[in-house]
N, C-alpha and C. Protein backbone atom coordinates (compact mmCIF):
# COMPACT_ATOMS: atom_id res chain seq x y z
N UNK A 1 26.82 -16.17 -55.04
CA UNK A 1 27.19 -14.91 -54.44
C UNK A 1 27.87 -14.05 -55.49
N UNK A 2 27.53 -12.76 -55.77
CA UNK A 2 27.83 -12.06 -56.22
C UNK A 2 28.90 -10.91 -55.37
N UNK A 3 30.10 -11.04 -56.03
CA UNK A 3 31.28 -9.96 -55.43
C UNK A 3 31.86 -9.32 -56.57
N UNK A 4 31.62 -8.24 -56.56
CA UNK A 4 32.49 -7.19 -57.70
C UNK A 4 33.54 -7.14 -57.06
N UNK A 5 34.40 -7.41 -56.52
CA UNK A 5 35.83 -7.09 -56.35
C UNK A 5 36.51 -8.48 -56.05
N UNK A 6 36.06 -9.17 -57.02
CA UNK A 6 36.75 -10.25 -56.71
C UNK A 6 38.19 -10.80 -57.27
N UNK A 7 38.52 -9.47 -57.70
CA UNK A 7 40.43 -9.08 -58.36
C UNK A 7 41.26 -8.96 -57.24
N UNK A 8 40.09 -8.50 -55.72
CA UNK A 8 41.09 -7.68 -55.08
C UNK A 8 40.85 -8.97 -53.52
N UNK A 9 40.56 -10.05 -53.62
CA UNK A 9 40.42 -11.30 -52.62
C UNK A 9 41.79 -12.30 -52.74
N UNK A 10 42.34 -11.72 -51.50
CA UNK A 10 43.30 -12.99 -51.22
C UNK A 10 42.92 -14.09 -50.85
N UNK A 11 42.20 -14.29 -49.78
CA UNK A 11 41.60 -15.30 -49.07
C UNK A 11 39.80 -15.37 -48.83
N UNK A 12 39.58 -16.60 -48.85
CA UNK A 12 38.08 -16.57 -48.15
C UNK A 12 38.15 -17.32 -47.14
N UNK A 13 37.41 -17.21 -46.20
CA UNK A 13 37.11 -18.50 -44.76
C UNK A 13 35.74 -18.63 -44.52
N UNK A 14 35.43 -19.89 -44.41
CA UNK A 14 33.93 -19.86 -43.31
C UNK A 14 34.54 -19.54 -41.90
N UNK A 15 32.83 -18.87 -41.68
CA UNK A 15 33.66 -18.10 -40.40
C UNK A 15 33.23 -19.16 -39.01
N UNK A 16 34.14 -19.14 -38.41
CA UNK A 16 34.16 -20.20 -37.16
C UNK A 16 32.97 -20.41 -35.95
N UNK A 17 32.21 -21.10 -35.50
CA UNK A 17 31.41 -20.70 -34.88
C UNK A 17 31.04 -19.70 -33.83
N UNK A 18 32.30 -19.51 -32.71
CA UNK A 18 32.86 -18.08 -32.53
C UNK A 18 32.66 -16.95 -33.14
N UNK A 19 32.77 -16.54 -34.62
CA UNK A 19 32.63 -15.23 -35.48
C UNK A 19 31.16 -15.58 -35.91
N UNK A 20 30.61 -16.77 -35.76
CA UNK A 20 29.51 -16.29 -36.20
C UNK A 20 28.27 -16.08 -35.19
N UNK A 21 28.93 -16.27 -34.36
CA UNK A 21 28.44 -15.97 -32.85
C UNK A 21 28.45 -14.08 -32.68
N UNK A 22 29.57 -13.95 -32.66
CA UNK A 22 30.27 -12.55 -32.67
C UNK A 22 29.23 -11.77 -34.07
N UNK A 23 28.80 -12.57 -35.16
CA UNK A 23 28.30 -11.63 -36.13
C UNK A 23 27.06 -11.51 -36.10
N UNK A 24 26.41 -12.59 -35.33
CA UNK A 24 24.75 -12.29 -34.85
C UNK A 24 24.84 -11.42 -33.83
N UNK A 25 25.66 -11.46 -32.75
CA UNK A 25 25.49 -10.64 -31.83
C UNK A 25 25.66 -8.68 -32.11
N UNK A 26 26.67 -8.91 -33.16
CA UNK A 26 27.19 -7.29 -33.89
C UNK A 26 25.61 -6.90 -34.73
N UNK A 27 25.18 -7.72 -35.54
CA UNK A 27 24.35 -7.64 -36.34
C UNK A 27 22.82 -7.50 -35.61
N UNK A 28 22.32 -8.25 -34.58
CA UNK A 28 21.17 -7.84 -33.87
C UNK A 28 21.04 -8.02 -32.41
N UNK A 29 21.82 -7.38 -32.20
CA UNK A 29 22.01 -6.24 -30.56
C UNK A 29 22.60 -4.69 -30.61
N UNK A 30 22.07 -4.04 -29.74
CA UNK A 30 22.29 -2.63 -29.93
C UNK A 30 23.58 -2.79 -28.50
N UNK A 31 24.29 -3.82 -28.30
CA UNK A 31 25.21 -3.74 -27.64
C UNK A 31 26.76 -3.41 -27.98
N UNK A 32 27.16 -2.48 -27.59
CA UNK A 32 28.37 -2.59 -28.08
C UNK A 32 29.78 -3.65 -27.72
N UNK A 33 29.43 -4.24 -27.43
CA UNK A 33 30.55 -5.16 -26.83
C UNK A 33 31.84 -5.44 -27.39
N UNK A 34 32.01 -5.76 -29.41
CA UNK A 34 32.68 -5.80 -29.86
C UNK A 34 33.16 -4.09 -30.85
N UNK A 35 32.90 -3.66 -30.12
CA UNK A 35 33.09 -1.99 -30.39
C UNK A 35 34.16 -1.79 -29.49
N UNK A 36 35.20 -0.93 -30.27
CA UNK A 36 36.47 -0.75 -29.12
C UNK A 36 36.99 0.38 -29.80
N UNK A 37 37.15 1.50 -29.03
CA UNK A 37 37.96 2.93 -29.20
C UNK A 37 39.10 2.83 -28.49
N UNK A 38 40.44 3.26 -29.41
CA UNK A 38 41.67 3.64 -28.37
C UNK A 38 41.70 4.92 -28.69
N UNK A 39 42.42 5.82 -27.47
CA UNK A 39 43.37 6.67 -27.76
C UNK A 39 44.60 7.01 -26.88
N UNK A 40 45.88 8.29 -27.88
CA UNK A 40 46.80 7.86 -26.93
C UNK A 40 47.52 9.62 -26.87
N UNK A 41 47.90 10.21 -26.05
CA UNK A 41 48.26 11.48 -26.79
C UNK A 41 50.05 11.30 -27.07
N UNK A 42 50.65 12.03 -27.93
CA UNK A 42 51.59 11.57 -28.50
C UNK A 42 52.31 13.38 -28.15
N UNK A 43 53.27 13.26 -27.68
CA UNK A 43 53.63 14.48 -27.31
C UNK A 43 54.96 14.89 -28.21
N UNK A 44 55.20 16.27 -28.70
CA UNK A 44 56.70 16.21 -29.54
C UNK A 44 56.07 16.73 -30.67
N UNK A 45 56.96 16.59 -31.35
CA UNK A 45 56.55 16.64 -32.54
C UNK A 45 56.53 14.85 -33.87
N UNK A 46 55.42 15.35 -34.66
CA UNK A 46 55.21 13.92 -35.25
C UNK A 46 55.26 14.31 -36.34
N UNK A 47 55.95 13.22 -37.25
CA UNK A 47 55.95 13.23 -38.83
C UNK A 47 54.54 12.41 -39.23
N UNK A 48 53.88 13.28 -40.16
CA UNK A 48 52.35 12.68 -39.57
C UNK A 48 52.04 11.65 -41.01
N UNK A 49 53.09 12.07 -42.43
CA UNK A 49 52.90 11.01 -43.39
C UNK A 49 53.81 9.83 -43.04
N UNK A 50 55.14 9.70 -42.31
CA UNK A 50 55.33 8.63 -41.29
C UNK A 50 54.82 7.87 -40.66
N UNK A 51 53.85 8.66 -40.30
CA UNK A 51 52.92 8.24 -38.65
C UNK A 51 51.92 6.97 -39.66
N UNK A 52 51.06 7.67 -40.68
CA UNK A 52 50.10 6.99 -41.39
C UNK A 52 50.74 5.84 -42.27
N UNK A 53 52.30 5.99 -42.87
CA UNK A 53 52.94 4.84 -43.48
C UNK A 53 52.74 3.71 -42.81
N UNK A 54 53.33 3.94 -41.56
CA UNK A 54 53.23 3.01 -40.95
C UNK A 54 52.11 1.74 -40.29
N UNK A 55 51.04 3.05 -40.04
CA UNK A 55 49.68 2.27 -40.06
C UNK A 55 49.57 1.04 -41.52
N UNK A 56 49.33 2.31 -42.66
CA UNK A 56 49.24 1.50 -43.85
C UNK A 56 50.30 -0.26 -44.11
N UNK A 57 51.64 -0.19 -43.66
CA UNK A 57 52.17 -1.27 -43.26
C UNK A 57 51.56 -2.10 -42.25
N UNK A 58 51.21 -1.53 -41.19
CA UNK A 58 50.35 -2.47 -40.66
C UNK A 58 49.80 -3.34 -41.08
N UNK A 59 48.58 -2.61 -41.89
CA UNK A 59 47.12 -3.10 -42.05
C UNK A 59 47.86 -4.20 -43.49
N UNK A 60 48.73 -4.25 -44.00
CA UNK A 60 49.43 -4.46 -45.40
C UNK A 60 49.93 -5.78 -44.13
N UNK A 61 50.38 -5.51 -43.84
CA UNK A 61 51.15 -6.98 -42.85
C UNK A 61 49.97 -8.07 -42.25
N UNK A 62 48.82 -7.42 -41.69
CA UNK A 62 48.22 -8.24 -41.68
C UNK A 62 46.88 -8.59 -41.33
N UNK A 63 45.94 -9.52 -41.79
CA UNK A 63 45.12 -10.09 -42.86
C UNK A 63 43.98 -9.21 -42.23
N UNK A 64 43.85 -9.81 -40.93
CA UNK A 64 42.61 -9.30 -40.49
C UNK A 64 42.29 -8.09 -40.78
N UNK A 65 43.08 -7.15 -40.84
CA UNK A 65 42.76 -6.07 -41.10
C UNK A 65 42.46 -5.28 -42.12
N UNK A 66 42.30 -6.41 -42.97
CA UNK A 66 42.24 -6.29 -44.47
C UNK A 66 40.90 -7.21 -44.48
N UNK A 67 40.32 -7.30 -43.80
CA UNK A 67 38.96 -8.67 -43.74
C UNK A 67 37.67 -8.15 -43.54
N UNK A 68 37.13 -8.22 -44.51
CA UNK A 68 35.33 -8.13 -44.65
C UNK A 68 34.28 -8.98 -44.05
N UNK A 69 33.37 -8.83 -44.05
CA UNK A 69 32.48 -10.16 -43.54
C UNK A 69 31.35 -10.48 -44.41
N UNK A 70 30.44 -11.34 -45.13
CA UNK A 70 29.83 -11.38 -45.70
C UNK A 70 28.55 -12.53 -45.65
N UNK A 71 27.38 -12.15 -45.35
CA UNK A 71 26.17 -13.50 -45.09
C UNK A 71 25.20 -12.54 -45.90
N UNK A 72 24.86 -12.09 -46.49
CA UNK A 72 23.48 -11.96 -47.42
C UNK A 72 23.85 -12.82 -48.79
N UNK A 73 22.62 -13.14 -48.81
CA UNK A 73 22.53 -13.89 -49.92
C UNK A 73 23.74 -15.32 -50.17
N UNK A 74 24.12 -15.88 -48.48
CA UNK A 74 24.95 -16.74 -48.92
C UNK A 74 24.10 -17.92 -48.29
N UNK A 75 24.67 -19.13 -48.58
CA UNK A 75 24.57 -20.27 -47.62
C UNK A 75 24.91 -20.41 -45.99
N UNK A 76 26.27 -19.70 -46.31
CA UNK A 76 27.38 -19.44 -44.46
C UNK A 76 27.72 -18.32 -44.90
N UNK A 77 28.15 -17.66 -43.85
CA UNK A 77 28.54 -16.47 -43.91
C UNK A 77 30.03 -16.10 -43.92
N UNK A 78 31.09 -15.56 -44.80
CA UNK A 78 32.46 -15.84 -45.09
C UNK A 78 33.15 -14.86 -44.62
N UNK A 79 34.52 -14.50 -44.79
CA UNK A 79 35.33 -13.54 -44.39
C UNK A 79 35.92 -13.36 -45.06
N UNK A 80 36.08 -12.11 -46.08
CA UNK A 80 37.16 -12.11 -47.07
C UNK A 80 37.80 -11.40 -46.86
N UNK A 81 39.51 -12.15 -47.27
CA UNK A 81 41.04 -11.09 -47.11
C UNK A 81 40.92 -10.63 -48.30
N UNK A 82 41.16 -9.15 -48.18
CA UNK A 82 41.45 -8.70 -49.35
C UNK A 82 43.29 -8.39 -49.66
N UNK A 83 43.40 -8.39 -50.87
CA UNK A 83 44.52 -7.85 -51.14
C UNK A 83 45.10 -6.98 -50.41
N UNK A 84 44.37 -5.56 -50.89
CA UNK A 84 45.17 -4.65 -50.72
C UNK A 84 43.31 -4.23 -50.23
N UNK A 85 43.76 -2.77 -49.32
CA UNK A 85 42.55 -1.80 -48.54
C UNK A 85 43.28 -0.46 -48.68
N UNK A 86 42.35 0.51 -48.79
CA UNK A 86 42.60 2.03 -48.78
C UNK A 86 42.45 2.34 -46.90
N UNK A 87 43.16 2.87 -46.30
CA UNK A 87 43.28 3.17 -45.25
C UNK A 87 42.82 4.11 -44.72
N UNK A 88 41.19 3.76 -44.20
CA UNK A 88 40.75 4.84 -43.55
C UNK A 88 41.56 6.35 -43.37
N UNK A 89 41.33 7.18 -43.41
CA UNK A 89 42.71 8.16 -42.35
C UNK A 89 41.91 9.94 -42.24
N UNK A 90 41.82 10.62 -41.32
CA UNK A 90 40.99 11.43 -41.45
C UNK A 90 42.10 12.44 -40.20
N UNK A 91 41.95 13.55 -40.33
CA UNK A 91 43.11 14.89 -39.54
C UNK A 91 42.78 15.80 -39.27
N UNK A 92 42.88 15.95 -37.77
CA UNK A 92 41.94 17.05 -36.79
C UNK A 92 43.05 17.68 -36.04
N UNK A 93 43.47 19.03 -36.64
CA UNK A 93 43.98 20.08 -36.16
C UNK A 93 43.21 21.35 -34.92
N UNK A 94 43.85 20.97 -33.95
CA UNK A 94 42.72 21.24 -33.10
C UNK A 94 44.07 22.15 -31.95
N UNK A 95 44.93 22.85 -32.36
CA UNK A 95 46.17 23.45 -31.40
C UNK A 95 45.82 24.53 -30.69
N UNK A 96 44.95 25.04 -31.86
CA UNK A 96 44.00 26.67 -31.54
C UNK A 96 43.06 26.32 -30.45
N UNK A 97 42.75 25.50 -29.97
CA UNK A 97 41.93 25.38 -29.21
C UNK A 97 41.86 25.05 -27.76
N UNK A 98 41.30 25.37 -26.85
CA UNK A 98 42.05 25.39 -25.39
C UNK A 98 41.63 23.55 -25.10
N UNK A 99 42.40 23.28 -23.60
CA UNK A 99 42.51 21.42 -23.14
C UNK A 99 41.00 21.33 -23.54
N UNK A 100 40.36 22.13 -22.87
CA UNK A 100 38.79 21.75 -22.47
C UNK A 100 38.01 21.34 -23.72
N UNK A 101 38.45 22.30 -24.66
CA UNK A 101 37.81 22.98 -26.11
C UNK A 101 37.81 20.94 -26.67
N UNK A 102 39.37 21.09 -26.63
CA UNK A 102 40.22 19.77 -27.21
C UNK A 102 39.34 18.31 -26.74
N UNK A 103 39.42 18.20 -25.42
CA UNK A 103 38.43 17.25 -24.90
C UNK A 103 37.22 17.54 -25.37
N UNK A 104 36.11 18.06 -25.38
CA UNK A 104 34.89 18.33 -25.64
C UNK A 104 34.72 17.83 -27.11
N UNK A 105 36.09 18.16 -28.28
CA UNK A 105 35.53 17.57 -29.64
C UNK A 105 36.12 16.09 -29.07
N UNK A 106 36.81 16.23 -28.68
CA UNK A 106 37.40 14.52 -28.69
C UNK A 106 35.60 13.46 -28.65
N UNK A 107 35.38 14.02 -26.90
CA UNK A 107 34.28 13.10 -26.72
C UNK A 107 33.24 13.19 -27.74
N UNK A 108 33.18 14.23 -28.57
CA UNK A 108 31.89 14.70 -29.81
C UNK A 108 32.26 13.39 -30.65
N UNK A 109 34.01 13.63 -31.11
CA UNK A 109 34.44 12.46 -31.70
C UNK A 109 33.76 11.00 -32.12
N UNK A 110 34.55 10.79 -30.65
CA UNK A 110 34.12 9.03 -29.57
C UNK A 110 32.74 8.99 -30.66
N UNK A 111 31.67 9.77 -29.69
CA UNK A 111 30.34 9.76 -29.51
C UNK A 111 29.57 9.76 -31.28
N UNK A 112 30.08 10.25 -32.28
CA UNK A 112 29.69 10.33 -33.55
C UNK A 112 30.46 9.12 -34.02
N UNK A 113 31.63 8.66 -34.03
CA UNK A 113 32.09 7.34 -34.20
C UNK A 113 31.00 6.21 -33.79
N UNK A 114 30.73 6.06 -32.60
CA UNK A 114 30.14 4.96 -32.03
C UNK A 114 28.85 4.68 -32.56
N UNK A 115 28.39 6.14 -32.97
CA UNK A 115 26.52 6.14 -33.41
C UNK A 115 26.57 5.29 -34.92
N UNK A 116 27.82 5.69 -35.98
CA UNK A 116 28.00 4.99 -36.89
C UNK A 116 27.70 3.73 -37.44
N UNK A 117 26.88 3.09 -38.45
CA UNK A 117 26.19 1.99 -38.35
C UNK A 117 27.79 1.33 -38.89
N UNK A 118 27.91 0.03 -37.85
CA UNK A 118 29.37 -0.88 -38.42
C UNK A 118 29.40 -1.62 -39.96
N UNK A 119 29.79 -1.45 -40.44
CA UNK A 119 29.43 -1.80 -42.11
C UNK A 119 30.92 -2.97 -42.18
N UNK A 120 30.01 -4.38 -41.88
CA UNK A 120 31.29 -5.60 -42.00
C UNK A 120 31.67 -5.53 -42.92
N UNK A 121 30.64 -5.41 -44.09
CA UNK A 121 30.83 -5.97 -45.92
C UNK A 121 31.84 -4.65 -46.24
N UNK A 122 32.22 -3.93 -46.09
CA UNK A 122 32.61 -2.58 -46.45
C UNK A 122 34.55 -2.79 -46.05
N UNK A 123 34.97 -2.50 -47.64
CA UNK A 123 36.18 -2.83 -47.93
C UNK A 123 36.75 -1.33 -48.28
N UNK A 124 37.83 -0.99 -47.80
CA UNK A 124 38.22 0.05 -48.80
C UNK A 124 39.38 0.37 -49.69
């Protein structure tokens, strides 16, 4: 197996029969089952490089969320912790816009999220 980032691997695992259950099913079904959207509205005012520190601690605290998945070109298919991950993070100013306006991108949101092909191997 070939991994170019193999500076940035804390851990490897074979993945349990469970995940590899879970990775045939992600990998060839158009079901979403292990697909999950939250949201929450947060009222006040927010310190929003706060808001994202904290995420980033999160994902820094712990593993899974720092975890890839990997079966091409292997024997079993593995899970790698990485070190360290760049934290997704993306900011939608949307005040100008009326409830309805607000809901309508939300669900555009959801709906362009979900169409997204899930990319396990994909570290950032």
């Amino acid at each position: 197996m070939r991994i170019s980032f193999v500076d940035n691997i804390a851990d490897l695992y074979e993945l349990s029969t469970m995940q590899q259950g879970m990775l045939f099913h992600t990998l060839y079904s158009s079901s979403e089952v292990y697909f999950e959207q939250l949201s929450c509205t947060i009222t006040g005012n927010l310190n929003v490089w706060a808001f994202k520190q904290a995420w980033v601690r999160v994902v820094a605290r712990h593993p899974i969320l720092r975890t890839s998945f990997h079966w091409q070109e292997l024997d079993k298919p593995l899970q790698v912790v990485h070190s360290t991950v760049k934290l997704p993070w993306s900011e939608h100013d949307w005040k100008s816009l009326t409830l309805s306006e607000q809901q309508a991108r939300l669900e555009s949101f959801y709906r362009a999220i979900a169409t997204l092909d899930l990319n396990l191997t994909k570290h950032h």
